[in-house]
Protein backbone atom coordinates (compact mmCIF):
# COMPACT_ATOMS: atom_id res chain seq x y z
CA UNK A 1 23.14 16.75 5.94
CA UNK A 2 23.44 13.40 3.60
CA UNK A 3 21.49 12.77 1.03
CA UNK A 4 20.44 9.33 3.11
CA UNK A 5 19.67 11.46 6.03
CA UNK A 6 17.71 13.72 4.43
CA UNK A 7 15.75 11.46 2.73
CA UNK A 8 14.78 9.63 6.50
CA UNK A 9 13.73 12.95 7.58
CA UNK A 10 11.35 13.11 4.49
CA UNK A 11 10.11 10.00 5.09
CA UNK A 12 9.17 10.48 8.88
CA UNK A 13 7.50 13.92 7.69
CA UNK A 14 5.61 11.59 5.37
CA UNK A 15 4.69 9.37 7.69
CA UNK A 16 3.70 12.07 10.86
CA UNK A 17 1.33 13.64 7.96
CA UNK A 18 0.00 10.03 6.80
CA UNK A 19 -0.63 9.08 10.05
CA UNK A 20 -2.74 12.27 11.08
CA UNK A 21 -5.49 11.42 7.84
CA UNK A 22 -5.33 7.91 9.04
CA UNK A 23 -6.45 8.35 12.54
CA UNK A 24 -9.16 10.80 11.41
CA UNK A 25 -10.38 7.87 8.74
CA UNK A 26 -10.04 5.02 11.44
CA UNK A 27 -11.91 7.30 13.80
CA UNK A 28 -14.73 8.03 11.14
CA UNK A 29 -15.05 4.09 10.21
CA UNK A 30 -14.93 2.59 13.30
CA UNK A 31 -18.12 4.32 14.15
CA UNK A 32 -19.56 3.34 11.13
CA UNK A 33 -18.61 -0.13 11.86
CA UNK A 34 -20.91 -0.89 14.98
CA UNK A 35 -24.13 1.23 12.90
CA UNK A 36 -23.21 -0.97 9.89
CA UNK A 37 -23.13 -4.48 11.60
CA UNK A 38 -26.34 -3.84 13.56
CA UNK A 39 -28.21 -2.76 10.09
CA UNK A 40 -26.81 -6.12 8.53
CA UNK A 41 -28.27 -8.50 11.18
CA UNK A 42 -31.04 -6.29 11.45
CA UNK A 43 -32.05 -6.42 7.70
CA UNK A 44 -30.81 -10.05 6.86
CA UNK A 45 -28.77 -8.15 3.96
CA UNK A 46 -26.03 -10.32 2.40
CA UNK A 47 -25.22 -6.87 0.44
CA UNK A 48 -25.01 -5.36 3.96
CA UNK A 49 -23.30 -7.63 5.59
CA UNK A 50 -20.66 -7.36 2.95
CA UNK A 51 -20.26 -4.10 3.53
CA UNK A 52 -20.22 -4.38 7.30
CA UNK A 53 -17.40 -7.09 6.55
CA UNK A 54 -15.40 -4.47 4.54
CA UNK A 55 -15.59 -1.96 7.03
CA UNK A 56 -14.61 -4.13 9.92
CA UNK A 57 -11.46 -4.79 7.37
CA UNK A 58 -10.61 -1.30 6.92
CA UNK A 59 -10.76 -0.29 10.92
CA UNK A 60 -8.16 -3.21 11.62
CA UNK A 61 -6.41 -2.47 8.48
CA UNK A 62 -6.03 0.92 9.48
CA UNK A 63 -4.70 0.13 12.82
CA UNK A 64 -2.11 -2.12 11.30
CA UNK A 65 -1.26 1.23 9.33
CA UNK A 66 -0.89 3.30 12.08
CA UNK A 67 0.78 1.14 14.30
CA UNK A 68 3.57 0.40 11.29
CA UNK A 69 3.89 4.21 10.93
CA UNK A 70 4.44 4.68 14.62
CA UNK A 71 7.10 2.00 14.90
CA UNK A 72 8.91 3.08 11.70
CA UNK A 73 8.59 6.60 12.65
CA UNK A 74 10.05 6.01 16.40
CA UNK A 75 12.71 3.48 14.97
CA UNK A 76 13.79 5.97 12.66
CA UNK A 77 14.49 9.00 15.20
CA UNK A 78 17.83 9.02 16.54
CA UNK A 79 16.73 9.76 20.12
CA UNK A 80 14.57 6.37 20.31
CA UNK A 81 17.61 4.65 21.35
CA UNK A 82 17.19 2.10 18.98
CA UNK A 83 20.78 2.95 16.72
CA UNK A 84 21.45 0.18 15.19
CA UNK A 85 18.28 0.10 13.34
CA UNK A 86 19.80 2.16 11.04
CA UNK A 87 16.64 2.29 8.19
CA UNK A 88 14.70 2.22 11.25
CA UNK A 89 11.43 -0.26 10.95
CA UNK A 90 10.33 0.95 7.42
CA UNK A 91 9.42 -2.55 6.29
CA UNK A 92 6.81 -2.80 8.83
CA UNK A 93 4.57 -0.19 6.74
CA UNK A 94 5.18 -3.12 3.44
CA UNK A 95 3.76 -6.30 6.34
CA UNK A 96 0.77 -4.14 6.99
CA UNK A 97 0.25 -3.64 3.26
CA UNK A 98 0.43 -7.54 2.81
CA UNK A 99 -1.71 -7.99 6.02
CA UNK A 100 -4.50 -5.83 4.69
CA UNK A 101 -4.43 -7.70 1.00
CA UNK A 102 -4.80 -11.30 3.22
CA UNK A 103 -7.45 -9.90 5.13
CA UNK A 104 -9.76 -8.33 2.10
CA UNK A 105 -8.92 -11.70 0.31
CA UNK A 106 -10.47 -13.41 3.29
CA UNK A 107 -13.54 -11.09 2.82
CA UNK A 108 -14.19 -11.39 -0.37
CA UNK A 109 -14.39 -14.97 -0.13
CA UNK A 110 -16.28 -15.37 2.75
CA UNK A 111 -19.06 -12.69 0.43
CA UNK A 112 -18.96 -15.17 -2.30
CA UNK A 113 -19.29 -18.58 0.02
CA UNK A 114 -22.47 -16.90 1.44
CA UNK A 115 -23.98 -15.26 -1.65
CA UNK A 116 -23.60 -18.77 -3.22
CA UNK A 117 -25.47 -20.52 -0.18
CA UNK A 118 -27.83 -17.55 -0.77
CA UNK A 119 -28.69 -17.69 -4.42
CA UNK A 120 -30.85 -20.86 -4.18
CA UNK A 121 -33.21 -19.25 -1.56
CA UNK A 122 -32.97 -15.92 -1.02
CA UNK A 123 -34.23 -14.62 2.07
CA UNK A 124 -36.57 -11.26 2.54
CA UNK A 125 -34.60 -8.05 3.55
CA UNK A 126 -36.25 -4.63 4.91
CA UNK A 127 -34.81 -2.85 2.25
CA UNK A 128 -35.99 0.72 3.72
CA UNK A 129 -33.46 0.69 6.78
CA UNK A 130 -31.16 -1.43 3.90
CA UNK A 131 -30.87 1.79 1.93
CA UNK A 132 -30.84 4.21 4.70
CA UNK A 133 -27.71 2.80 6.28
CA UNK A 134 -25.33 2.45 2.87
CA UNK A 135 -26.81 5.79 2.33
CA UNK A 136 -24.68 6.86 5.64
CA UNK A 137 -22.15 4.51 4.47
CA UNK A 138 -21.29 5.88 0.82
CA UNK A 139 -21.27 9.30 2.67
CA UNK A 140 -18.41 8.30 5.60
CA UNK A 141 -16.52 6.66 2.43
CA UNK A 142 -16.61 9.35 0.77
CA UNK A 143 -14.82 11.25 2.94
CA UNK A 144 -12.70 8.92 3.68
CA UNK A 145 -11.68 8.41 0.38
CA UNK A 146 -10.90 12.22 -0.04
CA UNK A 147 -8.21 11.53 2.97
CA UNK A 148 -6.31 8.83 1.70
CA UNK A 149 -6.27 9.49 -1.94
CA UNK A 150 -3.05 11.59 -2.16
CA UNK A 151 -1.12 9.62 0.28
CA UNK A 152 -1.96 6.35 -1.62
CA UNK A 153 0.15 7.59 -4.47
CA UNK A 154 3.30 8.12 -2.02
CA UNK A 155 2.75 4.98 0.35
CA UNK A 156 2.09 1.16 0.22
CA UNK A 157 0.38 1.50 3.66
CA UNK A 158 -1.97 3.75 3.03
CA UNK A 159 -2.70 2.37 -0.70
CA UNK A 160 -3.52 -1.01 1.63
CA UNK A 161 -5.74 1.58 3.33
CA UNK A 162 -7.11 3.25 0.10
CA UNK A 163 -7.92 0.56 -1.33
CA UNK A 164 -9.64 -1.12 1.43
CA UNK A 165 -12.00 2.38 1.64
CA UNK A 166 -12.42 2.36 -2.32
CA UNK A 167 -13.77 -1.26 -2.29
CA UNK A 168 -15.85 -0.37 0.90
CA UNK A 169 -17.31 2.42 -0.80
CA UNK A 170 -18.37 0.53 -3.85
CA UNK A 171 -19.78 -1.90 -1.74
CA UNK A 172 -22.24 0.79 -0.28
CA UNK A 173 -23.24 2.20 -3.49
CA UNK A 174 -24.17 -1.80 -4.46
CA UNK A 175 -25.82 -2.00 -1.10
CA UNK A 176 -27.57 1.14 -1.97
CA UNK A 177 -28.67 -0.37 -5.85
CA UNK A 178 -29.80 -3.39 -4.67
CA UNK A 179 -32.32 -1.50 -1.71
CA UNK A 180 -33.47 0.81 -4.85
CA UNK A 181 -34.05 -2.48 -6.45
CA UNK A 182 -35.94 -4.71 -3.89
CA UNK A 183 -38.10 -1.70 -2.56
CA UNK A 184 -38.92 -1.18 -6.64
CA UNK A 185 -39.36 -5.13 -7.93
CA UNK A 186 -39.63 -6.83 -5.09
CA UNK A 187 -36.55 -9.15 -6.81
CA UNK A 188 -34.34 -10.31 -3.83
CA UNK A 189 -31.76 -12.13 -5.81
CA UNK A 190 -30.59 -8.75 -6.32
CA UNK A 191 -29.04 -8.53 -3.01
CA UNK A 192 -26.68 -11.90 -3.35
CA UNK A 193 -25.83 -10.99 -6.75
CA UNK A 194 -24.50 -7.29 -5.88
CA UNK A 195 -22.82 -8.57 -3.20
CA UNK A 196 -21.10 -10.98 -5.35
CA UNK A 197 -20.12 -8.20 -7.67
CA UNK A 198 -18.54 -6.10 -5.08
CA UNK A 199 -16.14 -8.85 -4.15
CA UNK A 200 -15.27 -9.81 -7.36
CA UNK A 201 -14.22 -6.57 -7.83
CA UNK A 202 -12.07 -6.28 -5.06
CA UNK A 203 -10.11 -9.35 -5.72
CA UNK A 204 -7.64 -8.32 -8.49
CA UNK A 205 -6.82 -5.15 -6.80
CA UNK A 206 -5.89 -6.96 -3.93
CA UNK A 207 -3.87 -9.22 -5.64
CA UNK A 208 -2.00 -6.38 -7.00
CA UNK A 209 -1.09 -4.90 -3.69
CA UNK A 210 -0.29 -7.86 -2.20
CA UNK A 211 1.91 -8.26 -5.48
CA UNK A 212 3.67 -4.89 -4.80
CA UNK A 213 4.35 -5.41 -1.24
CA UNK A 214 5.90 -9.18 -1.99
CA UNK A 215 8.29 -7.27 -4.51
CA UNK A 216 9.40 -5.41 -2.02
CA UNK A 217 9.94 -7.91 0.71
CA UNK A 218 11.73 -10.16 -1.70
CA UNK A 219 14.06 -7.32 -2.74
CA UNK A 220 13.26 -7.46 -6.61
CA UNK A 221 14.69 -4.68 -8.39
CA UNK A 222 11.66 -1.39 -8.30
CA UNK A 223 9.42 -2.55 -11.65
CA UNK A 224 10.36 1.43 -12.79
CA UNK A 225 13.90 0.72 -12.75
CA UNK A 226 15.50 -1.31 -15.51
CA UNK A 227 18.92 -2.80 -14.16
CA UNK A 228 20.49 -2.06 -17.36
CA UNK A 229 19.86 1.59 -17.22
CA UNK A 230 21.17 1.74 -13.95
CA UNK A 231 24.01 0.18 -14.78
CA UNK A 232 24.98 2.10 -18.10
CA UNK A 233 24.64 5.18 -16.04
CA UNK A 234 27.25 4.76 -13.62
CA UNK A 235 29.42 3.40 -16.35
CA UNK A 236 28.81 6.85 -18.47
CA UNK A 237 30.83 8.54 -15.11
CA UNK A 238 33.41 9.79 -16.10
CA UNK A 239 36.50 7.83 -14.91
CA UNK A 240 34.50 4.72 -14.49
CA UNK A 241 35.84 1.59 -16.31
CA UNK A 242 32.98 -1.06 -15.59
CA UNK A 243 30.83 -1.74 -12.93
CA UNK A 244 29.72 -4.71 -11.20
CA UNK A 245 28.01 -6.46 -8.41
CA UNK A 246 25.50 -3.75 -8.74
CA UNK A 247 21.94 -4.21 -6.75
CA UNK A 248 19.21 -2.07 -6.49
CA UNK A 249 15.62 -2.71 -4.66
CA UNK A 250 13.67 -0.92 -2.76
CA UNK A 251 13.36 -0.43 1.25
CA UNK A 252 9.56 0.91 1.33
CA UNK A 253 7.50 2.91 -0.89
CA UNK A 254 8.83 5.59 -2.40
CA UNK A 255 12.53 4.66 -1.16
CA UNK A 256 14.58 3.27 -3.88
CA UNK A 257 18.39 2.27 -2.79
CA UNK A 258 21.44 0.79 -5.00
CA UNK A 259 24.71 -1.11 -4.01
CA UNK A 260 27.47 -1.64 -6.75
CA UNK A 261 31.55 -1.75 -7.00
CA UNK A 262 33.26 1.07 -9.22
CA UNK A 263 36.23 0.36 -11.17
CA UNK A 264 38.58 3.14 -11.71
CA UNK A 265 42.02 3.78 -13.38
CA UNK A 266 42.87 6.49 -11.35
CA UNK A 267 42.93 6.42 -7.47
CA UNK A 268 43.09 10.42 -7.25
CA UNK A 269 39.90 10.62 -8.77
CA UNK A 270 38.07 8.73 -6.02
CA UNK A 271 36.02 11.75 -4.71
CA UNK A 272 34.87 13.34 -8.37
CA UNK A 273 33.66 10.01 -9.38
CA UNK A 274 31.69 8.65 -6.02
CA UNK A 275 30.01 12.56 -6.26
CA UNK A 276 29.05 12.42 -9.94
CA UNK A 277 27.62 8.66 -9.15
CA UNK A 278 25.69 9.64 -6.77
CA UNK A 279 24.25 12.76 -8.93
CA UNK A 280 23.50 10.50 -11.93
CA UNK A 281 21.65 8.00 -9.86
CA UNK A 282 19.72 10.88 -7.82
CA UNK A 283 19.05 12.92 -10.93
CA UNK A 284 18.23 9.83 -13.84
CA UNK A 285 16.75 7.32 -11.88
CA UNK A 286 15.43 8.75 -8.00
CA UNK A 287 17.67 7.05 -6.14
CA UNK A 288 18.84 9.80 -2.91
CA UNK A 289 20.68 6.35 -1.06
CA UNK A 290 23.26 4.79 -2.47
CA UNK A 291 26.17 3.03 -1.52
CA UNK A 292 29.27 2.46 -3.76
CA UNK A 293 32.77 0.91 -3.44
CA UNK A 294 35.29 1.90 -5.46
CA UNK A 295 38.13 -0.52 -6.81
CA UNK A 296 41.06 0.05 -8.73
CA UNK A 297 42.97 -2.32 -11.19
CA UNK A 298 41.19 -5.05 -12.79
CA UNK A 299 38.28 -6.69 -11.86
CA UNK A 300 35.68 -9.26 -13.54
CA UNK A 301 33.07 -8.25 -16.37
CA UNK A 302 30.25 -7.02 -15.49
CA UNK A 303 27.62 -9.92 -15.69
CA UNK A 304 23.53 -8.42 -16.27
């Protein structure tokens, strides 16, 4: 089996085990979600109702997940019928990646438009039920948090996911800080005000997944991979004069693929270089899919 090959089968293992903890963590929060909405109109929490808002985010971002793992996963098997997808639909997992960061952007703003409209008269909130429900709710996070954290690190999907859950469970524990302090003080601003926190500090992680997933859409080279490097590698193969129209960029997480032209001297050597390419690339820089054409004669410099 090829290298490229290989590496698909990895990556629909990946995403078969991926999509089990997802399920398990949509399942969990989309409970959560109908207790959590309730509570908020219930209460008149702006806290709450932030975290009810992040929840709701995280059970559709979740089923964007899912439904890009399914599609990649069935456009990737050779028995879906669906050959000349040839990568399969692995781009769909970096969409729902960019569709979860525009949806907790829309959040976040929404918390700080309302806490805002809040601030100059706060309204009374029954704190008791306040801090019984993010109770519940830092608990299901919790959990949920445990599920997703490994797969975040292998992913852009489920990082979407991740970090949807990690700003949904600091939103709880705010919820549950600003109940501990209204049932305590009696000081109500304290519910606007941590609600305000939580989406401020959602915002720049957002922004850096949806930076992640744009770099991947608009092919930039992988931000762990210098050019250069790649580059000087294949021209350190033996029988390699220069190298050129070399690319590199990366399909979805975790898959890093290169394109460049070999110049050789010697058209019997052919096989011995194209094998040690392909082990420098695998072995220096992670790249399993690669595809190079070999030239003899001359050819232009190579232009970085």
């Amino acid at each position: 089996m090829g290298a490229g090959h290989a590496h698909l089968g990895a990556g629909r293992r990946a995403g078969a085990r991926h999509r089990r903890r997802l399920w398990l963590v949509f399942g969990l929060l989309a409970g959560f979600m109908v207790v959590d909405a309730l509570a908020a109109w219930w209460t008149g929490s702006l806290a709450l109702l932030s975290d009810a808002g992040h929840v709701a985010t995280d059970v559709l971002g979740i089923g964007l997940a899912l439904a890009a793992i399914h599609a990649a996963g069935r456009a990737a098997d050779p028995d879906a019928g669906k050959p000349h997808r040839t990568f399969g639909l692995y781009r769909l997992e970096v969409l729902a990646a960019l569709a979860n960061a525009a949806l907790l952007f829309a959040v976040a703003t929404f918390v700080l438009v309302e806490a805002v409209r809040r601030v100059g008269d706060p309204p009374e909130v029954r704190a008791g039920p306040m801090l019984a429900v993010a109770t519940a709710g830092l608990l299901a996070n919790l959990v949920a948090f445990g599920l997703l954290r490994s797969g975040a690190r292998e992913s852009l999907n489920v990082r979407g996911a991740y970090l949807e859950v990690l700003g949904d469970l600091l939103s709880s524990a705010a919820v549950i800080t600003a109940a501990v302090v209204i049932l305590a003080t009696g000081w109500w601003y304290a519910d606007p005000i941590l609600a305000v926190a939580v989406a401020v500090f959602i915002i720049p992680r957002t922004w850096s997944l949806a930076r992640a997933a744009l770099r991947v859409l608009v092919q930039a080279a992988p931000k762990h991979l210098a050019v250069t490097d790649v580059a000087a590698t294949l021209a350190a193969v033996p029988g390699v004069r220069d190298v050129h129209d070399l690319h590199v960029w990366t399909l979805t997480s975790g898959m890093d693929v290169a394109s460049a032209h070999l110049t050789i001297d010697r058209p019997d050597d052919l096989s011995a270089v194209l094998a040690s390419a392909r082990t420098a690339l695998r072995e220096q820089h992670g790249i399993d899919h690669a595809t190079l054409q070999v030239e003899t004669g001359g050819c232009p410099p190579p232009d970085w």
